[in-house]
PDB file of N, CA and C in Angstrom:
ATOM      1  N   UNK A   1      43.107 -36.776-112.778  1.00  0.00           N
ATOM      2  CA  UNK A   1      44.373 -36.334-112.216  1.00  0.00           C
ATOM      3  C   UNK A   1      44.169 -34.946-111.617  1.00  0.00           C
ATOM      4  N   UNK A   2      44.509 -35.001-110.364  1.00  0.00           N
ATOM      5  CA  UNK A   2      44.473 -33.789-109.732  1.00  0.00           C
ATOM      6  C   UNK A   2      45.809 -32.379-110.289  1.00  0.00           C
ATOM      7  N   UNK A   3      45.204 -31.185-109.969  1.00  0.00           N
ATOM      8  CA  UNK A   3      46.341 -30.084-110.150  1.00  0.00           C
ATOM      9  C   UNK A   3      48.272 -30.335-109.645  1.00  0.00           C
ATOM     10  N   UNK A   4      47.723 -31.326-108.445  1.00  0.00           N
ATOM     11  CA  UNK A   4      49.067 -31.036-107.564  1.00  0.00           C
ATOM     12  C   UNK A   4      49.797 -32.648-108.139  1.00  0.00           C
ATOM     13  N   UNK A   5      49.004 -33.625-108.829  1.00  0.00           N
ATOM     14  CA  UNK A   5      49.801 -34.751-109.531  1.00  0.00           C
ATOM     15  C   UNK A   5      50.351 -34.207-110.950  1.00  0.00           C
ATOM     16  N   UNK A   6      49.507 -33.246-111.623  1.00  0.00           N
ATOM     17  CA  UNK A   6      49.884 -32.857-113.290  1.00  0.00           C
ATOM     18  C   UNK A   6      51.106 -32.495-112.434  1.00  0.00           C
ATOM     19  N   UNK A   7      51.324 -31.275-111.606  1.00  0.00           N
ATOM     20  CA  UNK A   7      52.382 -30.381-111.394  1.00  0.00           C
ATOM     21  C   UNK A   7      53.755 -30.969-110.872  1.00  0.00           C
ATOM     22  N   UNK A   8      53.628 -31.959-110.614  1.00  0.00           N
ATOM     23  CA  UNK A   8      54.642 -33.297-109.983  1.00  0.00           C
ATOM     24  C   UNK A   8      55.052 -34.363-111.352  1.00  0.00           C
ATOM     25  N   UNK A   9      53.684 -34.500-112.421  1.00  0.00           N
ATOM     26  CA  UNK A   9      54.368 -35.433-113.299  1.00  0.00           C
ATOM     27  C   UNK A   9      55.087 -34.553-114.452  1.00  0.00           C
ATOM     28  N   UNK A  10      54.568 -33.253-114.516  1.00  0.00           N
ATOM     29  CA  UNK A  10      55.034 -32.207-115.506  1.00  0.00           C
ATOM     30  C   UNK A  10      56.635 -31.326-115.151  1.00  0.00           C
ATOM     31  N   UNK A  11      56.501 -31.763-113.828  1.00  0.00           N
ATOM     32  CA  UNK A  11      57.870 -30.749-113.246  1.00  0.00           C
ATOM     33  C   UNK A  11      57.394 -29.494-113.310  1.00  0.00           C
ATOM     34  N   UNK A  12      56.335 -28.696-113.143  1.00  0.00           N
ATOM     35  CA  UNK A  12      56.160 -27.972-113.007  1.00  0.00           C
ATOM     36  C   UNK A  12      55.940 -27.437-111.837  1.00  0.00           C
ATOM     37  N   UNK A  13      56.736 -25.937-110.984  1.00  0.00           N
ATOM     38  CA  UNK A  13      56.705 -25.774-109.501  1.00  0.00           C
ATOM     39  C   UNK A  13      56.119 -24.584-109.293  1.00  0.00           C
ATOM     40  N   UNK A  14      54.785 -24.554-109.163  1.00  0.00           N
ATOM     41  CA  UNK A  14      53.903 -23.260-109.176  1.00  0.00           C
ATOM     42  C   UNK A  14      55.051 -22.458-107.813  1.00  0.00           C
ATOM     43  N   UNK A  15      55.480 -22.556-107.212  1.00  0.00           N
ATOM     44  CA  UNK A  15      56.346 -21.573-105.929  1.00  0.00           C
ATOM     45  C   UNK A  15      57.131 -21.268-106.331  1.00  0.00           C
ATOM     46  N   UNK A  16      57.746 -21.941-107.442  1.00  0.00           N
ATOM     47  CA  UNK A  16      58.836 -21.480-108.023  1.00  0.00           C
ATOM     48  C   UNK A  16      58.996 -20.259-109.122  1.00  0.00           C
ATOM     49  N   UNK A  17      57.713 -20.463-109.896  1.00  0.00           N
ATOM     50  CA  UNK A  17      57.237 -19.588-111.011  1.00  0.00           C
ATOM     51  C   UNK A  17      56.776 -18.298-110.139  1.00  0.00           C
ATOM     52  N   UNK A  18      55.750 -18.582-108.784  1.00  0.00           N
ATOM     53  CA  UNK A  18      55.437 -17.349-108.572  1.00  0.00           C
ATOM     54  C   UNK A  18      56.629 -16.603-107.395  1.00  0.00           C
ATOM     55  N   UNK A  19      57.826 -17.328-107.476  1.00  0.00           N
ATOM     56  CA  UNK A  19      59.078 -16.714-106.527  1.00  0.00           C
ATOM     57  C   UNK A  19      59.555 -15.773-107.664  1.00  0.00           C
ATOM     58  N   UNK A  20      59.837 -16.221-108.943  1.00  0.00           N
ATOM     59  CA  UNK A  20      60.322 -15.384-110.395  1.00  0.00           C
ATOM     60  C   UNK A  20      59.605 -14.737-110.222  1.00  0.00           C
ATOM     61  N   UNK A  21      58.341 -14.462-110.093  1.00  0.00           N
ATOM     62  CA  UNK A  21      57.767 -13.592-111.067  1.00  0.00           C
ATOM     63  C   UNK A  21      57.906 -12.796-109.841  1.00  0.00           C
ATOM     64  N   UNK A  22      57.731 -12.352-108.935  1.00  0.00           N
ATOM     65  CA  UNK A  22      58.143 -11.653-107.500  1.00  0.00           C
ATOM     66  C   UNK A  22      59.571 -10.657-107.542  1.00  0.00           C
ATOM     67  N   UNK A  23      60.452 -11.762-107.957  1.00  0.00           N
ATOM     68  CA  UNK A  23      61.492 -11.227-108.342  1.00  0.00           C
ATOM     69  C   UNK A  23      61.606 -10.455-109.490  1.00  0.00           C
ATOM     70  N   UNK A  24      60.915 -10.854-110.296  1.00  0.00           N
ATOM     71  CA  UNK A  24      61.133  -9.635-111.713  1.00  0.00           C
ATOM     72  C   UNK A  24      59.880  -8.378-111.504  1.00  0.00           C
ATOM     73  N   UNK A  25      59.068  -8.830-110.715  1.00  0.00           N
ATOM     74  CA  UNK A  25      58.161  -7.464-110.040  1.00  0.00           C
ATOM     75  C   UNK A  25      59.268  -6.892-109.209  1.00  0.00           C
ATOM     76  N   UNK A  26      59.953  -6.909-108.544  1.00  0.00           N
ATOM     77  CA  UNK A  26      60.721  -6.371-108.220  1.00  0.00           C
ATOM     78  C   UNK A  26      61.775  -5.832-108.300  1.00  0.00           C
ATOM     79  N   UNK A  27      62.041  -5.986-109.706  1.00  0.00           N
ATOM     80  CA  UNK A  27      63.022  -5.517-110.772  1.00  0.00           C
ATOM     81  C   UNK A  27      62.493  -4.608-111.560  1.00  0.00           C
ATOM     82  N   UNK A  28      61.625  -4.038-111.709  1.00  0.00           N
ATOM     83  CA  UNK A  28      60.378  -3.451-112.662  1.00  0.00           C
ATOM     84  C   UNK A  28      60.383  -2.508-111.483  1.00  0.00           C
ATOM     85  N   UNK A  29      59.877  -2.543-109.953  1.00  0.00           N
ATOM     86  CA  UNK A  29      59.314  -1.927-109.634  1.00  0.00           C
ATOM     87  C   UNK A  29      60.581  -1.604-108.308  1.00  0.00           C
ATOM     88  N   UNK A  30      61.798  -1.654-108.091  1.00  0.00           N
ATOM     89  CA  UNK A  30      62.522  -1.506-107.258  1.00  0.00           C
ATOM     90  C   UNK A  30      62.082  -0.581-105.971  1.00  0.00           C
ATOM     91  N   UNK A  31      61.037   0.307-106.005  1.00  0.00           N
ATOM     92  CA  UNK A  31      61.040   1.011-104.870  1.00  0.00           C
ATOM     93  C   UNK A  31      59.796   0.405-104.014  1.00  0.00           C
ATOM     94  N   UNK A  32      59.319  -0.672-104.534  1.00  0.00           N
ATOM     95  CA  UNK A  32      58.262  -1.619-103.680  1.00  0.00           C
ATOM     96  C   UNK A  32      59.214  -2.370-102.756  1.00  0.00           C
ATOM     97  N   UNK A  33      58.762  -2.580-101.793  1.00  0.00           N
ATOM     98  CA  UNK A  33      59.571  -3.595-101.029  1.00  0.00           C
ATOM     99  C   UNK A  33      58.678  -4.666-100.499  1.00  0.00           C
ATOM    100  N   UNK A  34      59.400  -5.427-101.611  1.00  0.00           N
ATOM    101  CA  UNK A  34      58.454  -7.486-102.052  1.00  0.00           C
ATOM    102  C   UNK A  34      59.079  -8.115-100.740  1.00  0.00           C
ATOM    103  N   UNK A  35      59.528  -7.777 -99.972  1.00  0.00           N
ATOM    104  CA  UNK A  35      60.363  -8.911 -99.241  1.00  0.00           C
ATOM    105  C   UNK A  35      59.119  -8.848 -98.189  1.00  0.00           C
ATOM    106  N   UNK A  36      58.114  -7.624 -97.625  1.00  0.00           N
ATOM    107  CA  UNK A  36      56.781  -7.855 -97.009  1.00  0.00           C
ATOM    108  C   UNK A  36      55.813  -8.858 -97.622  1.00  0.00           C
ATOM    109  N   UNK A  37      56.426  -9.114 -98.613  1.00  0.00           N
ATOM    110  CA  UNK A  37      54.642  -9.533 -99.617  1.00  0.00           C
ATOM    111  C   UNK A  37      54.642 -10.693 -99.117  1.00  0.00           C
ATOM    112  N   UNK A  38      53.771 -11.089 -98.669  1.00  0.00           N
ATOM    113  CA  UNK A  38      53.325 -12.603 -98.770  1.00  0.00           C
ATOM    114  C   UNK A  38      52.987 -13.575-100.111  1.00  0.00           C
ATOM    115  N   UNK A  39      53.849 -14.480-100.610  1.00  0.00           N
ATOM    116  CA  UNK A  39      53.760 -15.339-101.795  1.00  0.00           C
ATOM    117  C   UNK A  39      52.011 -16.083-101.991  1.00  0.00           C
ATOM    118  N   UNK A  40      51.534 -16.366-101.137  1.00  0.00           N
ATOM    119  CA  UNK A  40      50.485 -16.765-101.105  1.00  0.00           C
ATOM    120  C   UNK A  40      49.319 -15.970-101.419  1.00  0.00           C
ATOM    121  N   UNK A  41      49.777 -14.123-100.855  1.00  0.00           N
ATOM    122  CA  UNK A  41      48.448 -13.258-101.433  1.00  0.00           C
ATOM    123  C   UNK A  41      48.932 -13.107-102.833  1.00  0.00           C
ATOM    124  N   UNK A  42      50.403 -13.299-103.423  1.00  0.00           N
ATOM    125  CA  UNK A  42      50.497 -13.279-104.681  1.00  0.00           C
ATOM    126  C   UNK A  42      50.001 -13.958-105.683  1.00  0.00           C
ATOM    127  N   UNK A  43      50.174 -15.737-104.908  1.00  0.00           N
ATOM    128  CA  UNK A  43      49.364 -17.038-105.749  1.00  0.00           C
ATOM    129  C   UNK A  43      48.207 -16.420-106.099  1.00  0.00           C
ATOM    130  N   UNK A  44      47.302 -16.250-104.989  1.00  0.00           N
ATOM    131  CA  UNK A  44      45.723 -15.896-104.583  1.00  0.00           C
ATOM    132  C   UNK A  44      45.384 -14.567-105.823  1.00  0.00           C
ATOM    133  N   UNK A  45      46.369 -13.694-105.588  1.00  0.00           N
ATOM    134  CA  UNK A  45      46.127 -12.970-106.564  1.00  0.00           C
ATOM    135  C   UNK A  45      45.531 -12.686-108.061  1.00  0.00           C
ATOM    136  N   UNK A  46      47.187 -14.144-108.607  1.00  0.00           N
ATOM    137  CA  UNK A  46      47.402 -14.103-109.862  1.00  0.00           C
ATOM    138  C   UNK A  46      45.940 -14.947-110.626  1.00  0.00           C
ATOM    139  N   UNK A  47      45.932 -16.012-109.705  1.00  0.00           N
ATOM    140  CA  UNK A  47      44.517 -16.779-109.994  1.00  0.00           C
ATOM    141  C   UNK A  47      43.255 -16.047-110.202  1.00  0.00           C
ATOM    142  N   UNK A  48      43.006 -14.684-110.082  1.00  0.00           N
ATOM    143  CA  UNK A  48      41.843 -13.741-110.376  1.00  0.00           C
ATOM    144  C   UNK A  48      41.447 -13.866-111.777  1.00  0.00           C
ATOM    145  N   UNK A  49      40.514 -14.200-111.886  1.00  0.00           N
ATOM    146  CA  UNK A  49      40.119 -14.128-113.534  1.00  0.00           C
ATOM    147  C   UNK A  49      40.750 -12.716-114.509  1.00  0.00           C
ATOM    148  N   UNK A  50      40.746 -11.959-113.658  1.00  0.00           N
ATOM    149  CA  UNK A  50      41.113 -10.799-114.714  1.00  0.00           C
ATOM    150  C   UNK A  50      42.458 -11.127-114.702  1.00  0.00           C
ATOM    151  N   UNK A  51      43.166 -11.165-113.868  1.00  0.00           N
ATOM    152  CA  UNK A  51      44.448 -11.521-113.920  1.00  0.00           C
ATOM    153  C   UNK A  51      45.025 -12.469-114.658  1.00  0.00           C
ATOM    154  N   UNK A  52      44.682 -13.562-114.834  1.00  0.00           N
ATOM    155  CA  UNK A  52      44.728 -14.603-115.643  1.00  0.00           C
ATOM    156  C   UNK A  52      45.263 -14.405-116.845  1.00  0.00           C
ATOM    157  N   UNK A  53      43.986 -13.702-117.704  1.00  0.00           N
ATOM    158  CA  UNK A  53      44.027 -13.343-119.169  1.00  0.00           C
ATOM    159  C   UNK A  53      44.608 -12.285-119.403  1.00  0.00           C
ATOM    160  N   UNK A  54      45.697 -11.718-118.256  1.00  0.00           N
ATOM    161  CA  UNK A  54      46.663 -10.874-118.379  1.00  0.00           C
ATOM    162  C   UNK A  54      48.084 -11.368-118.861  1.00  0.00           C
ATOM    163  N   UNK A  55      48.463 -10.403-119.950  1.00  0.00           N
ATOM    164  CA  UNK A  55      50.007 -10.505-119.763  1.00  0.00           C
ATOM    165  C   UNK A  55      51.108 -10.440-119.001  1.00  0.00           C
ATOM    166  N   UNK A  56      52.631 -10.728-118.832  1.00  0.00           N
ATOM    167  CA  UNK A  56      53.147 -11.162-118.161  1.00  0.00           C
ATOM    168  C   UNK A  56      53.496  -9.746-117.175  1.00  0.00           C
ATOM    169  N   UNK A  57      53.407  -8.623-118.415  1.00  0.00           N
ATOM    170  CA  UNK A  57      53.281  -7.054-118.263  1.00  0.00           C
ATOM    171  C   UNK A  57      52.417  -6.468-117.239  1.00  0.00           C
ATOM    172  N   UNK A  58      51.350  -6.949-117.949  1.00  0.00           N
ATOM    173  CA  UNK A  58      50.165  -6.427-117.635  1.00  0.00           C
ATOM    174  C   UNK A  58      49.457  -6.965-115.939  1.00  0.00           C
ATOM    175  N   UNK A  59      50.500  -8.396-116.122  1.00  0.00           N
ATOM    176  CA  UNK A  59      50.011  -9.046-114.576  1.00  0.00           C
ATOM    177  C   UNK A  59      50.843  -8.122-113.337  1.00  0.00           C
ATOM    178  N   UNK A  60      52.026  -7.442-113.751  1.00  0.00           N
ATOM    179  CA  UNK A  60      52.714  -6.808-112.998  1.00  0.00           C
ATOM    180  C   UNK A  60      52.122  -5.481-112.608  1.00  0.00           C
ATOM    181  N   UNK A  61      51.810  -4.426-113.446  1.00  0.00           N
ATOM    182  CA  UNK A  61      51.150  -3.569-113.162  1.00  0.00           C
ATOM    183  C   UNK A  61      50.120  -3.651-112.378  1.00  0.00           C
ATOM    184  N   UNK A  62      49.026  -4.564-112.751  1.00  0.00           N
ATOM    185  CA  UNK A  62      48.099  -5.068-111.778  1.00  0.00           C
ATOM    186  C   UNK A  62      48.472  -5.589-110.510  1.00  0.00           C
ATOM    187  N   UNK A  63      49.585  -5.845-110.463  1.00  0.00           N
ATOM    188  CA  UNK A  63      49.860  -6.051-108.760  1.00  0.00           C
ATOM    189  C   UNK A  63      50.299  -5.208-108.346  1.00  0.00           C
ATOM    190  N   UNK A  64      51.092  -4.598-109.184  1.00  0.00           N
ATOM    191  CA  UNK A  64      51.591  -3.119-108.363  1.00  0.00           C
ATOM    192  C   UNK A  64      50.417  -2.139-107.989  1.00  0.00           C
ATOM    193  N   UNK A  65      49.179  -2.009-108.570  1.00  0.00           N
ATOM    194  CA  UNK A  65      47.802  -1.452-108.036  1.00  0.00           C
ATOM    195  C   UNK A  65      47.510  -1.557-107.271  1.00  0.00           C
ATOM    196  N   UNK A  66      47.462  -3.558-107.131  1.00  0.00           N
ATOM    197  CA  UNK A  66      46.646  -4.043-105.786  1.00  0.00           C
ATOM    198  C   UNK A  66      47.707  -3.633-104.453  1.00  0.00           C
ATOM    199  N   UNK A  67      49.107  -4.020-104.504  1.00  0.00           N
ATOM    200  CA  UNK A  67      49.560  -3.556-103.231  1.00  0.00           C
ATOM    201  C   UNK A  67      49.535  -2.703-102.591  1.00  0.00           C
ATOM    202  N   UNK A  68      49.796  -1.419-103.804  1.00  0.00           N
ATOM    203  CA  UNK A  68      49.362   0.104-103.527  1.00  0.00           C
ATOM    204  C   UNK A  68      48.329  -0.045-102.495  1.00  0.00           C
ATOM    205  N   UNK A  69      47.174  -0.443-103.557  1.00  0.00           N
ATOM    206  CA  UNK A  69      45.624  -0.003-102.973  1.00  0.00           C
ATOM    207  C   UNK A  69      45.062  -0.695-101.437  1.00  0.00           C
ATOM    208  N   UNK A  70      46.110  -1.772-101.524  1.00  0.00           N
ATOM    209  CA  UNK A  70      45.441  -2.542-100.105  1.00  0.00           C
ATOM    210  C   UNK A  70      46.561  -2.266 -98.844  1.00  0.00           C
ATOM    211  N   UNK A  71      47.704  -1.860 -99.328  1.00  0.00           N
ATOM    212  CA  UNK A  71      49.062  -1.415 -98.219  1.00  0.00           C
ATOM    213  C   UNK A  71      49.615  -2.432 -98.033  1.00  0.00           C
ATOM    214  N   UNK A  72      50.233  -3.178 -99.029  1.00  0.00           N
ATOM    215  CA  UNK A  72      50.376  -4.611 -98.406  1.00  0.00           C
ATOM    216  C   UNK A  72      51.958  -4.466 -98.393  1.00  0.00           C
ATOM    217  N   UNK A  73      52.619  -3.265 -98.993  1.00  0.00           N
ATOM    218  CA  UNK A  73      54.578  -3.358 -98.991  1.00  0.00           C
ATOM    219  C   UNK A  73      54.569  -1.948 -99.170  1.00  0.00           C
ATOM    220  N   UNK A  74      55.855  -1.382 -98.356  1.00  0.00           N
ATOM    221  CA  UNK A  74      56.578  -0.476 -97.937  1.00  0.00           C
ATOM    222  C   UNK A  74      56.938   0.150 -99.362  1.00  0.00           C
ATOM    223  N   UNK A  75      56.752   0.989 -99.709  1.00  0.00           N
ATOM    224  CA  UNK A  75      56.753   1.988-100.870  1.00  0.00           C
ATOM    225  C   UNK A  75      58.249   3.122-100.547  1.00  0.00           C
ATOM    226  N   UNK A  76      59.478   3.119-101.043  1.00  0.00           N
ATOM    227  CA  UNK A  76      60.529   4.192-100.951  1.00  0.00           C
ATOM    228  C   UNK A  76      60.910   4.777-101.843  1.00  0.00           C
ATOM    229  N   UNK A  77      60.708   6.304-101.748  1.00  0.00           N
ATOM    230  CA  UNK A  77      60.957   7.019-102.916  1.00  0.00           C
ATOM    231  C   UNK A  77      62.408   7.450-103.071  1.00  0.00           C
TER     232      UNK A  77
END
């Protein structure tokens, strides 16, 4: 069974999980502006091995690094 049949027989909606979690990074981090981010460098992201074996915490901070570090969203102080 492929990833994209489990995720169809499980009801599980990986776009959906990584739209939440976008949204609560952006609740955490209000002066990022997520509405640039692309969901897909987020997927791509979260799938990083280090990332992975991160907490739900800990996965946030780590993205808030990577956007920083690569310029990927509008920062307002």
């Amino acid at each position: 069974m492929g990833s994209q049949e489990f995720f169809e027989e499980t009801g599980y909606n990986q776009e959906e999980v990584i739209r939440h979690f976008v949204l609560d990074f952006a609740q955490k981090y209000p002066h990022v502006n997520t509405q640039s981010l692309d969901l897909e460098t987020v997927r791509e992201f979260l799938h990083r091995p280090y990332v992975v074996m991160a907490g739900a915490e800990q996965k946030m901070n780590l993205l808030y690094d990577y956007v920083l570090s690569q310029g990927l969203c509008e920062i307002s102080l």
